[in-house]
C-alpha atoms as a PDB file:
ATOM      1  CA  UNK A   1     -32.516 -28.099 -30.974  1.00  0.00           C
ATOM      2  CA  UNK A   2     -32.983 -23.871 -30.157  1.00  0.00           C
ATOM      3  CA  UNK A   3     -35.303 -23.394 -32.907  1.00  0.00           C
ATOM      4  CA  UNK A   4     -36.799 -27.063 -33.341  1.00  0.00           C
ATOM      5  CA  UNK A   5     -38.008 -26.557 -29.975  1.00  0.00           C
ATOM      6  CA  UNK A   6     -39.252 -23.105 -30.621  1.00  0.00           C
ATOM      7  CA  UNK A   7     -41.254 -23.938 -33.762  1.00  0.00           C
ATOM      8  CA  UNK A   8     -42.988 -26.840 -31.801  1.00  0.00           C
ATOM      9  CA  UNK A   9     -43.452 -25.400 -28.596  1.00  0.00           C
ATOM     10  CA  UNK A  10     -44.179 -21.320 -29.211  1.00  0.00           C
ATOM     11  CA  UNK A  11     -43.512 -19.312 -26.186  1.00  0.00           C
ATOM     12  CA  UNK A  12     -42.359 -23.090 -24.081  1.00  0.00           C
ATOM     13  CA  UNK A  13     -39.833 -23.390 -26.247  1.00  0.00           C
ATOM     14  CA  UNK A  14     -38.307 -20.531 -26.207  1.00  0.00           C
ATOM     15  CA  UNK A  15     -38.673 -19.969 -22.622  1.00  0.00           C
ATOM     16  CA  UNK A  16     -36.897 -23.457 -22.768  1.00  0.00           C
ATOM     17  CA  UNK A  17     -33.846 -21.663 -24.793  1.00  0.00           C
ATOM     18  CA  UNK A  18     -33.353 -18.972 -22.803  1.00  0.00           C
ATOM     19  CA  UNK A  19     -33.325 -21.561 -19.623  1.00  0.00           C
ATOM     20  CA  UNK A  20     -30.740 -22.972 -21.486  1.00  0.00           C
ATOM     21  CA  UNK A  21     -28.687 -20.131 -21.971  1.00  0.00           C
ATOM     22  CA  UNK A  22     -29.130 -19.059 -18.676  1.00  0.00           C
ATOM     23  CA  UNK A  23     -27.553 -22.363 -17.158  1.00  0.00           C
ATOM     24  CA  UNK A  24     -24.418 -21.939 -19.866  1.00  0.00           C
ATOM     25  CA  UNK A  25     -24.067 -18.954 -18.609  1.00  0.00           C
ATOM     26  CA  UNK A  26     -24.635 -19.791 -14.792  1.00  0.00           C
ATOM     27  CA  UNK A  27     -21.781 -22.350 -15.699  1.00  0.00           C
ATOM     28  CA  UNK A  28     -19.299 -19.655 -17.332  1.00  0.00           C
ATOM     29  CA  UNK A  29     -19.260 -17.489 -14.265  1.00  0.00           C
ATOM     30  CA  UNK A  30     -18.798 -20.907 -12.049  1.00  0.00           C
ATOM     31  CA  UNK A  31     -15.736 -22.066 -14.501  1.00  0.00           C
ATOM     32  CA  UNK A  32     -14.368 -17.933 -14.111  1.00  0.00           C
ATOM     33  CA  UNK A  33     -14.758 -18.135 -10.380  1.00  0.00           C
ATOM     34  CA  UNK A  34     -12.800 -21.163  -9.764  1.00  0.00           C
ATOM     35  CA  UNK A  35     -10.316 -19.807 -11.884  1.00  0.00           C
ATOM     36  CA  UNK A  36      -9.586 -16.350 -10.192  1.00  0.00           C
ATOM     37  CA  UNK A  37      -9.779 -18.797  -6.845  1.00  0.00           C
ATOM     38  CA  UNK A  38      -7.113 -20.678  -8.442  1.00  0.00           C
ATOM     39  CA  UNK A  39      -4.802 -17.312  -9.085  1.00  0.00           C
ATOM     40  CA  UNK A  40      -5.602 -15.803  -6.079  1.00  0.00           C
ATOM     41  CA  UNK A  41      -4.292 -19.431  -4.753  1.00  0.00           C
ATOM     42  CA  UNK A  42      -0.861 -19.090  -6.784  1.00  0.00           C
ATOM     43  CA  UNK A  43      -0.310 -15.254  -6.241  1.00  0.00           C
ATOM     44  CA  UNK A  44      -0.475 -16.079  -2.651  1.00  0.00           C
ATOM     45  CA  UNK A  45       1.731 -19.265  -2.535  1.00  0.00           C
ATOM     46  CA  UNK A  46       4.725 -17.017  -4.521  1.00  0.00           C
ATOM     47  CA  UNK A  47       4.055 -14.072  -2.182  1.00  0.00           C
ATOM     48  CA  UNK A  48       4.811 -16.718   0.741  1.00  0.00           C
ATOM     49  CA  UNK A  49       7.884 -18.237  -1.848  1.00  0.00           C
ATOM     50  CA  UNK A  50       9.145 -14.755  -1.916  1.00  0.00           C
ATOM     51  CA  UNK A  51       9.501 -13.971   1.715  1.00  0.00           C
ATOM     52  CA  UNK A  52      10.535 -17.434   2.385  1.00  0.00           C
ATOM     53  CA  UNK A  53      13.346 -16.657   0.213  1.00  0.00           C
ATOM     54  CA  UNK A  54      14.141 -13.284   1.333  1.00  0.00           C
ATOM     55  CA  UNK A  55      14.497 -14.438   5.272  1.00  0.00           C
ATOM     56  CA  UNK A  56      16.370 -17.736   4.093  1.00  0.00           C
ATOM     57  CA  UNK A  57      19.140 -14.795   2.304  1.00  0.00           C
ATOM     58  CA  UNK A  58      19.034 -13.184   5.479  1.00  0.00           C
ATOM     59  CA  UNK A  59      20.094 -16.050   7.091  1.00  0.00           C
ATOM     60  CA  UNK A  60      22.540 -17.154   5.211  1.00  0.00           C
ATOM     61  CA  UNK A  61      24.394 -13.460   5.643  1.00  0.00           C
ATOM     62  CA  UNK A  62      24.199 -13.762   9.353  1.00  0.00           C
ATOM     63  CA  UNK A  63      25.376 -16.980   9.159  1.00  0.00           C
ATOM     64  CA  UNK A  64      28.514 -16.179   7.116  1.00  0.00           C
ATOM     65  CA  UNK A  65      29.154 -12.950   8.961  1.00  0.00           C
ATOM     66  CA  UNK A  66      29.140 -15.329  12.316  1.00  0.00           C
ATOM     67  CA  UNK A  67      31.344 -17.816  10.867  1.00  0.00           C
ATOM     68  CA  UNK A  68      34.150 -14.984   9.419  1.00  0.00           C
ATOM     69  CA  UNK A  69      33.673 -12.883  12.923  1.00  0.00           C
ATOM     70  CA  UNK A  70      34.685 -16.381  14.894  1.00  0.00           C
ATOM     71  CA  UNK A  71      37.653 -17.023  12.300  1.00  0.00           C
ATOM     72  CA  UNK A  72      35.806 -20.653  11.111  1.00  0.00           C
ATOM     73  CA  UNK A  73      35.986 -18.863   7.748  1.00  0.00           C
ATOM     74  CA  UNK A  74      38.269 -16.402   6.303  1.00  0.00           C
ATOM     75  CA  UNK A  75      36.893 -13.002   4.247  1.00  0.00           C
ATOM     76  CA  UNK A  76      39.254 -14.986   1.344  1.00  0.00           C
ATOM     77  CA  UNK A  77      37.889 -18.238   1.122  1.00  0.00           C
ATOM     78  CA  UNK A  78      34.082 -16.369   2.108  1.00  0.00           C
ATOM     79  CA  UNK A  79      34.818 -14.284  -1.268  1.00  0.00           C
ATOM     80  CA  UNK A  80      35.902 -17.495  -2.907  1.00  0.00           C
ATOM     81  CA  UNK A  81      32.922 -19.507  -2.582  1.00  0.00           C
ATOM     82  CA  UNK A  82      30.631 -16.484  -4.031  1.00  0.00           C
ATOM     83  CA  UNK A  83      32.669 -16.115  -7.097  1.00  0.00           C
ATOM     84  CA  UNK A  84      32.256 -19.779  -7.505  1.00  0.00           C
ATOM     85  CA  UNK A  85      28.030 -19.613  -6.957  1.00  0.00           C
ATOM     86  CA  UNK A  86      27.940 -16.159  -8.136  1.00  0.00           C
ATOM     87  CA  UNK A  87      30.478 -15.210 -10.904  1.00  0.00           C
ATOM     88  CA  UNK A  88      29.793 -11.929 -12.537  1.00  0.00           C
END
């Protein structure tokens, strides 16, 4: 419709075009926006993951430590159970 518009109309039309070329591009940089939004969103959300999972291994190393130093679990059957999660 570009150039139907700018044979009938002259200058209109074309002004008309670049209107429309302007929006398509107004919408573009919208669409790119919400995208980076949406990484920024994700980066954050594993950042969080990643500490979340870095505390929860603390934890769990305290906990164990605890448990051995009060004789509830012995260094054998500790070592046991992480060859069984964690064989090398």
């Amino acid at each position: 419709m570009g150039w139907g518009r700018t044979l009938l109309l002259g200058n209109i039309g074309a002004q008309l075009n670049i209107d429309d070329v302007e929006a398509d591009v107004d919408e573009v940089k919208q669409h790119l926006e919400m995208m980076s939004g949406k990484d920024a969103s994700r980066d954050g959300a594993i950042d969080r993951l990643q500490r979340e999972n870095h505390d929860l291994k603390i934890y769990i190393a305290t906990l164990l430590r605890l448990l051995v130093s009060k004789n509830v679990l012995t260094s054998d059957e500790l070592t046991k159970f992480v060859d069984l999660l964690d064989p090398q």
